[in-house]
Protein backbone atom coordinates (compact mmCIF):
# COMPACT_ATOMS: atom_id res chain seq x y z
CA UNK A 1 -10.70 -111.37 -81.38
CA UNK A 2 -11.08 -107.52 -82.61
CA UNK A 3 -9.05 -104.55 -81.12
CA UNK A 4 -11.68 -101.48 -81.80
CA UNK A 5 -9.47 -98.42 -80.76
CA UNK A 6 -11.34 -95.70 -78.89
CA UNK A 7 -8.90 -93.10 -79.24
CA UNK A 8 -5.33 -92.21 -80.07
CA UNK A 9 -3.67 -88.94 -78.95
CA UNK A 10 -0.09 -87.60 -80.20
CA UNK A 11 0.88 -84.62 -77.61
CA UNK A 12 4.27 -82.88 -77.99
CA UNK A 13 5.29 -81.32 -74.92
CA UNK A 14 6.45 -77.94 -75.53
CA UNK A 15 10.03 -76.59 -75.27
CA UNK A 16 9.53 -73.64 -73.16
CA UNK A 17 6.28 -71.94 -72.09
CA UNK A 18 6.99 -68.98 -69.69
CA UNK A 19 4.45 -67.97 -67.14
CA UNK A 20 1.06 -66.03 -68.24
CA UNK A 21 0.97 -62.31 -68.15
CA UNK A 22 0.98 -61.26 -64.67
CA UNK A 23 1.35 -64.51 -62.98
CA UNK A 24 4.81 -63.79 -62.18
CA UNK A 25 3.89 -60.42 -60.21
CA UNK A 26 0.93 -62.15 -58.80
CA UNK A 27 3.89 -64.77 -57.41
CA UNK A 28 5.51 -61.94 -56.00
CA UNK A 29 2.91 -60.25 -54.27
CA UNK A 30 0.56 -63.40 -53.20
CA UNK A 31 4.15 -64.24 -51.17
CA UNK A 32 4.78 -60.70 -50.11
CA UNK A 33 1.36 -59.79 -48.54
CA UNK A 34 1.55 -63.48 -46.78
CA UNK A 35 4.41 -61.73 -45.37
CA UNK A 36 2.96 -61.57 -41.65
CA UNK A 37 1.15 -64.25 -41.91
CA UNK A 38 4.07 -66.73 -42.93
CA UNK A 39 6.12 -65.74 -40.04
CA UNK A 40 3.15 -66.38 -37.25
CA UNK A 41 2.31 -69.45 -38.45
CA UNK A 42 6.71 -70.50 -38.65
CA UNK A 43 7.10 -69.36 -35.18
CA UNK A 44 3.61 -70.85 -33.74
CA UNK A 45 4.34 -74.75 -35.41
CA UNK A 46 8.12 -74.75 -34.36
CA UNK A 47 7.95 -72.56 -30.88
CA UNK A 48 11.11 -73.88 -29.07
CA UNK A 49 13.87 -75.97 -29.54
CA UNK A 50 12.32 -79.42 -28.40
CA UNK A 51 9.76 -78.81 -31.54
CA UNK A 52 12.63 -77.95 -34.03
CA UNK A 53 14.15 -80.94 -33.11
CA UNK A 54 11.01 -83.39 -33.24
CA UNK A 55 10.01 -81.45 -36.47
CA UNK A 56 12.91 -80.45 -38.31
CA UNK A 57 16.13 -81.30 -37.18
CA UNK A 58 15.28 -85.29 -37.18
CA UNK A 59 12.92 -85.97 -40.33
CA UNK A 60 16.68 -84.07 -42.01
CA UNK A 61 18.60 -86.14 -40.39
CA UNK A 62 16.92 -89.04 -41.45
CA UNK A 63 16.16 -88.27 -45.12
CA UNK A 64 20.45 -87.20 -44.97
CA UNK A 65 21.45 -90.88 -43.39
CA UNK A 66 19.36 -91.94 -46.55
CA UNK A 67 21.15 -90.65 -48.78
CA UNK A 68 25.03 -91.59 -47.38
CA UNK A 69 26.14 -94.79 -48.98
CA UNK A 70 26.75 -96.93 -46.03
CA UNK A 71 30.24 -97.88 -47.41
CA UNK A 72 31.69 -93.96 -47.53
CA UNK A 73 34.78 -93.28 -46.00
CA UNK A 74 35.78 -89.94 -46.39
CA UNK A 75 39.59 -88.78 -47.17
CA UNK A 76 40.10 -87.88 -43.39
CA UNK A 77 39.23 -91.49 -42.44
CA UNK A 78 35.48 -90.53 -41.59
CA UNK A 79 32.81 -93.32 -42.07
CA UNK A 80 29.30 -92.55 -43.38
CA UNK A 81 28.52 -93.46 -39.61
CA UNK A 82 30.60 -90.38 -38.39
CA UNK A 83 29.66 -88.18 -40.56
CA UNK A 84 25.97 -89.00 -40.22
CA UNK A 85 26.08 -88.31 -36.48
CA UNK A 86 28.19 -85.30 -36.71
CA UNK A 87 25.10 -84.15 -38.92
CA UNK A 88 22.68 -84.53 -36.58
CA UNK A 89 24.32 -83.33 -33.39
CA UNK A 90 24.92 -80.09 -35.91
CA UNK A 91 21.86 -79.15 -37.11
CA UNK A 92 20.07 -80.29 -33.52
CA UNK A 93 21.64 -77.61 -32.16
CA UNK A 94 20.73 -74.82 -33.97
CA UNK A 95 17.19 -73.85 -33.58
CA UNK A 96 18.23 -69.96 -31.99
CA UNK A 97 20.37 -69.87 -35.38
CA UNK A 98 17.51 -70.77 -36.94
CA UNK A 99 14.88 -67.96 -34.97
CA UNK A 100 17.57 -65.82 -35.06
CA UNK A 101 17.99 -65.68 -39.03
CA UNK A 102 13.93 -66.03 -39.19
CA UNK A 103 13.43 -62.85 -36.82
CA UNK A 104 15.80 -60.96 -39.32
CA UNK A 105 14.50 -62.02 -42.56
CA UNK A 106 10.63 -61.24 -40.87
CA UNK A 107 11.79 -57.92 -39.00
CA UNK A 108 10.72 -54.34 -39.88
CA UNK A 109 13.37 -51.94 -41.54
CA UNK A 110 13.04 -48.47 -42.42
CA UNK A 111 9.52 -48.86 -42.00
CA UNK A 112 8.97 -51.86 -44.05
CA UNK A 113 7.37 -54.79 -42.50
CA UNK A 114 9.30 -57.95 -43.44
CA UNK A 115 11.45 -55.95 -45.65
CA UNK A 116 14.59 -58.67 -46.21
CA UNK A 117 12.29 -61.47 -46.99
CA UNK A 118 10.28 -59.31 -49.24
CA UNK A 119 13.58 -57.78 -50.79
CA UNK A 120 14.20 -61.70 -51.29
CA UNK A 121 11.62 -62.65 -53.41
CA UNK A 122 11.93 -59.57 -55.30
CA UNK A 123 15.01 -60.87 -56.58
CA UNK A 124 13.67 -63.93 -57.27
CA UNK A 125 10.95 -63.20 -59.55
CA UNK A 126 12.57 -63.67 -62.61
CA UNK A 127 14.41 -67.13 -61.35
CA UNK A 128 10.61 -68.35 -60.72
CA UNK A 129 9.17 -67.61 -63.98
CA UNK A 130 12.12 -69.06 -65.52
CA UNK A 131 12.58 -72.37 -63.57
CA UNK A 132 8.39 -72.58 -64.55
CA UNK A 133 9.17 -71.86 -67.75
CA UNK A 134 11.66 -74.68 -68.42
CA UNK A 135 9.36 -77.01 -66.29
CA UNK A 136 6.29 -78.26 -64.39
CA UNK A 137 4.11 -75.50 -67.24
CA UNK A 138 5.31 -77.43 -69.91
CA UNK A 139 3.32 -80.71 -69.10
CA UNK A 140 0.16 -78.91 -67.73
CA UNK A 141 -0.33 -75.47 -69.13
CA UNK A 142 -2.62 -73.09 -68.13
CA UNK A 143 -5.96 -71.48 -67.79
CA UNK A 144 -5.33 -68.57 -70.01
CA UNK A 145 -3.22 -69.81 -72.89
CA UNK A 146 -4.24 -73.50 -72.75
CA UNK A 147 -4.06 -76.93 -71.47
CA UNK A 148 -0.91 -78.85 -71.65
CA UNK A 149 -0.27 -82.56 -72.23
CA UNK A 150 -0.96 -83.91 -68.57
CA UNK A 151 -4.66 -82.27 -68.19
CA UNK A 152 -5.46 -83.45 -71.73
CA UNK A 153 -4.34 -87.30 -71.65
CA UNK A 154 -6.09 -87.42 -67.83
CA UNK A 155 -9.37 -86.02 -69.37
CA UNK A 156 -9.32 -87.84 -72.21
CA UNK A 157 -9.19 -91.39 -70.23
CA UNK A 158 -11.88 -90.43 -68.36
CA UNK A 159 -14.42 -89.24 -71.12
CA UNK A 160 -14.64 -85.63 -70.39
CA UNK A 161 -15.17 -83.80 -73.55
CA UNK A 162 -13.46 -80.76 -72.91
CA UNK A 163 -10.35 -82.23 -73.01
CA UNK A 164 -10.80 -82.02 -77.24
CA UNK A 165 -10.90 -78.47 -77.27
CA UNK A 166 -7.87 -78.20 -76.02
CA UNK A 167 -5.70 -80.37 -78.62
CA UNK A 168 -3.52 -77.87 -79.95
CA UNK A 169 -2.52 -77.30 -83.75
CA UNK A 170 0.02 -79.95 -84.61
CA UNK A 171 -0.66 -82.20 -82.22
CA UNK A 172 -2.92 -85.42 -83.74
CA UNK A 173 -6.03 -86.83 -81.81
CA UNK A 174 -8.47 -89.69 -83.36
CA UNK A 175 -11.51 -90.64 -81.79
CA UNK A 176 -13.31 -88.95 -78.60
CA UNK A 177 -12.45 -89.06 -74.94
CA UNK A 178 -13.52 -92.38 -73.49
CA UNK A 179 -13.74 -93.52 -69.84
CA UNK A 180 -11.61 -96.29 -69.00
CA UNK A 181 -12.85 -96.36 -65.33
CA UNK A 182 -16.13 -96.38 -63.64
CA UNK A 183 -18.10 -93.18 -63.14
CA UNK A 184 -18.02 -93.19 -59.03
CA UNK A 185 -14.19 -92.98 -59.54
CA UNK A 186 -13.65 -90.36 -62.56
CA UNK A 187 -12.41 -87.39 -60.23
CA UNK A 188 -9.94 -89.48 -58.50
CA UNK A 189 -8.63 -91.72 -61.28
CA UNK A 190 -8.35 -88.37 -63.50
CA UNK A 191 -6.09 -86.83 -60.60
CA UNK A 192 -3.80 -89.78 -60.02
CA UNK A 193 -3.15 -89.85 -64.06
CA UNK A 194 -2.29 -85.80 -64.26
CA UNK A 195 0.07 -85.72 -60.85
CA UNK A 196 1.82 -89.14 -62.31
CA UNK A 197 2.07 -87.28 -65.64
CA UNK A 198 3.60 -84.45 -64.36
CA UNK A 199 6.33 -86.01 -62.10
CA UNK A 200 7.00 -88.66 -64.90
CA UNK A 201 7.53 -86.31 -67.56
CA UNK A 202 9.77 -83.82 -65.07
CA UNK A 203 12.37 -86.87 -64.72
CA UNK A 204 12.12 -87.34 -68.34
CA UNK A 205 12.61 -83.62 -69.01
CA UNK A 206 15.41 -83.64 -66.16
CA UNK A 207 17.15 -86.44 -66.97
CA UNK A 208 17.69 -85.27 -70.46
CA UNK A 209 15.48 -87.77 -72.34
CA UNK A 210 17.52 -90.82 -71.34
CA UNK A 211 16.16 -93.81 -73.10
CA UNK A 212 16.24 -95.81 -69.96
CA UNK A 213 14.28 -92.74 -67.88
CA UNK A 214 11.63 -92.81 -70.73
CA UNK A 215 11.21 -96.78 -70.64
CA UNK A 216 10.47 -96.39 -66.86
CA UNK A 217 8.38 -94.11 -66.44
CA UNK A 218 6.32 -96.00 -69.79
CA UNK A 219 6.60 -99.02 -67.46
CA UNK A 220 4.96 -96.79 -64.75
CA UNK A 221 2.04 -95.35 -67.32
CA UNK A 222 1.23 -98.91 -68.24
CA UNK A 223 1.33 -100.36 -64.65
CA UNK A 224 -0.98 -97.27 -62.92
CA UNK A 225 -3.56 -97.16 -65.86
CA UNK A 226 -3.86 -101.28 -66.04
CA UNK A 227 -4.66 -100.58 -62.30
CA UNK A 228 -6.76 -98.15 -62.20
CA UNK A 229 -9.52 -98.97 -65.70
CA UNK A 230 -12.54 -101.12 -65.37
CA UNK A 231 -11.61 -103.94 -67.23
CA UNK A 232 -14.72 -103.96 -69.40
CA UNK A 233 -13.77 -100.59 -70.53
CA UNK A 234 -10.02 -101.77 -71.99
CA UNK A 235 -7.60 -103.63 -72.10
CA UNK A 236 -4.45 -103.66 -70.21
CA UNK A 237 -1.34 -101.03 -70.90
CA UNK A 238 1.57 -102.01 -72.56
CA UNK A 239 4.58 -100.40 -72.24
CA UNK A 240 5.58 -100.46 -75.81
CA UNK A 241 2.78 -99.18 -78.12
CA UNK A 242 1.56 -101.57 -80.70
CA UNK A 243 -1.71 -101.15 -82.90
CA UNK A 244 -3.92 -103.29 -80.92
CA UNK A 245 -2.64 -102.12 -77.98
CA UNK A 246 -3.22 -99.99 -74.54
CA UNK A 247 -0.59 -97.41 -73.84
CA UNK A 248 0.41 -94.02 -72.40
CA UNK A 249 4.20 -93.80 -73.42
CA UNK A 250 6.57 -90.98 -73.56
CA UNK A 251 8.45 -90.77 -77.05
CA UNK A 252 10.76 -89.12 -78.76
CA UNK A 253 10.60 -87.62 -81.97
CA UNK A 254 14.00 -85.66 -83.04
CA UNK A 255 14.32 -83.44 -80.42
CA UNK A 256 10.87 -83.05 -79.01
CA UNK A 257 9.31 -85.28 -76.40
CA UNK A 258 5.63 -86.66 -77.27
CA UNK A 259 3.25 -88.20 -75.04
CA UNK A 260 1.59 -91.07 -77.23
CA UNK A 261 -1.84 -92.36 -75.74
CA UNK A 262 -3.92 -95.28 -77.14
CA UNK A 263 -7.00 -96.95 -75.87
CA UNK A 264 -9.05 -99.60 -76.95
CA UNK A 265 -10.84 -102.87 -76.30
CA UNK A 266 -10.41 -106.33 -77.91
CA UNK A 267 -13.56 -108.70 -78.04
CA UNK A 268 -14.86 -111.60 -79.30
């Protein structure tokens, strides 16, 4: 039986890449002429307080119950029960809070349609392009300055060429793109591999490149991309690269974090 290795990629993710040129202002004013249009479409979804309720106030409740360990008992002798119904009673009563703080954040002052909510997002400009910065730009880039490590690995596995163009100068690719899944399902397989990219390598990134983070979201590569290739394309991933071996693992190498992507197909 012969492995014959279709490609290997080496991607470091970068440490910082802040926003392009004028996307930050672009951010600011996309969101600021929406003004109008954000607060019509807020008060015509959640219109009165049975809404709020169906729409808001329970899915929070819910997702807060979730997140209570059931054995809690708080220093005043308050179950996780209590204070999970004191929640909900709370927040299901406040939907002319809510309208009320809406109405002023949407109002016009001195002339100025919307002017606190726009005053808002001036001030957080620079937040955005920062939090970008350290995060979700890293793994996929852009259009001006380049292609990140998610777009490139998800066109790579399914055989679209530009994705070599975009390799960037210390980075190490061998071989060509290759499709590991059938034609029909390129556009979807190539979408499920960038958005599981992304949110894999943001825990990574979050959880400060814990070893135990890294070997499960590896787990998750190898477990998505076994599922989703034509198995006369490749073989199945591994979690732990090897080589004569599928894989799409997360590494370290000092301080930097490196996607590592082989494919390949063993025959007779």
């Amino acid at each position: 039986m012969a492995f014959t290795k279709k490609f290997e990629l080496k991607l470091y993710v970068p440490v910082s890449w802040g926003p392009a040129g004028d996307m930050p202002l672009r951010w600011r004013d996309n969101l600021k002429n929406a003004a109008q249009y954000m607060y019509d479409r807020l008060t015509a979804k959640i219109p009165d307080d049975g809404t709020y309720i169906n729409d808001l106030a329970t899915p929070a409740s819910k997702a807060y119950r979730s997140m209570l360990d059931p054995a809690f008992v708080s220093k005043g002798g308050r179950t996780s029960g209590n204070i999970k119904d004191a929640h909900a009673k709370n927040i299901g009563r406040k939907f002319s809070q809510w309208l009320t703080n809406l109405s002023k954040s949407f109002a016009t002052v001195d002339g100025v349609q919307a002017k606190s909510f726009k005053e808002k997002i001036d001030g957080a400009m620079d937040h955005w392009a920062q939090s970008i910065a350290d995060k979700t730009i890293r793994l996929t880039g852009d259009k001006i300055r380049g292609r990140s490590v998610a777009p490139i690995v998800s066109f790579f596995l399914v055989g679209d060429e530009r994705a070599t163009s975009w390799v960037k100068q210390g980075d190490m690719v061998d071989g060509l793109p290759y499709n590991i899944t059938t034609v029909l399902e390129r556009n979807a397989v190539k979408a499920s591999i960038q958005q599981k990219l992304v949110q894999g390598g943001m825990m990574v990134i979050n959880s400060e490149y814990q070893s135990a983070v890294i070997d499960e979201q590896n787990a998750i590569n190898a477990a998505l991309l076994t599922k989703l290739r034509e198995t006369a394309r490749c073989d199945a991933f591994v979690t732990t690269p090897a080589v004569d071996k599928c894989y799409c693992s997360w590494e370290m190498d000092g301080n930097l974090l490196m996607l590592h992507v082989q494919v390949g197909l063993t025959t007779p």
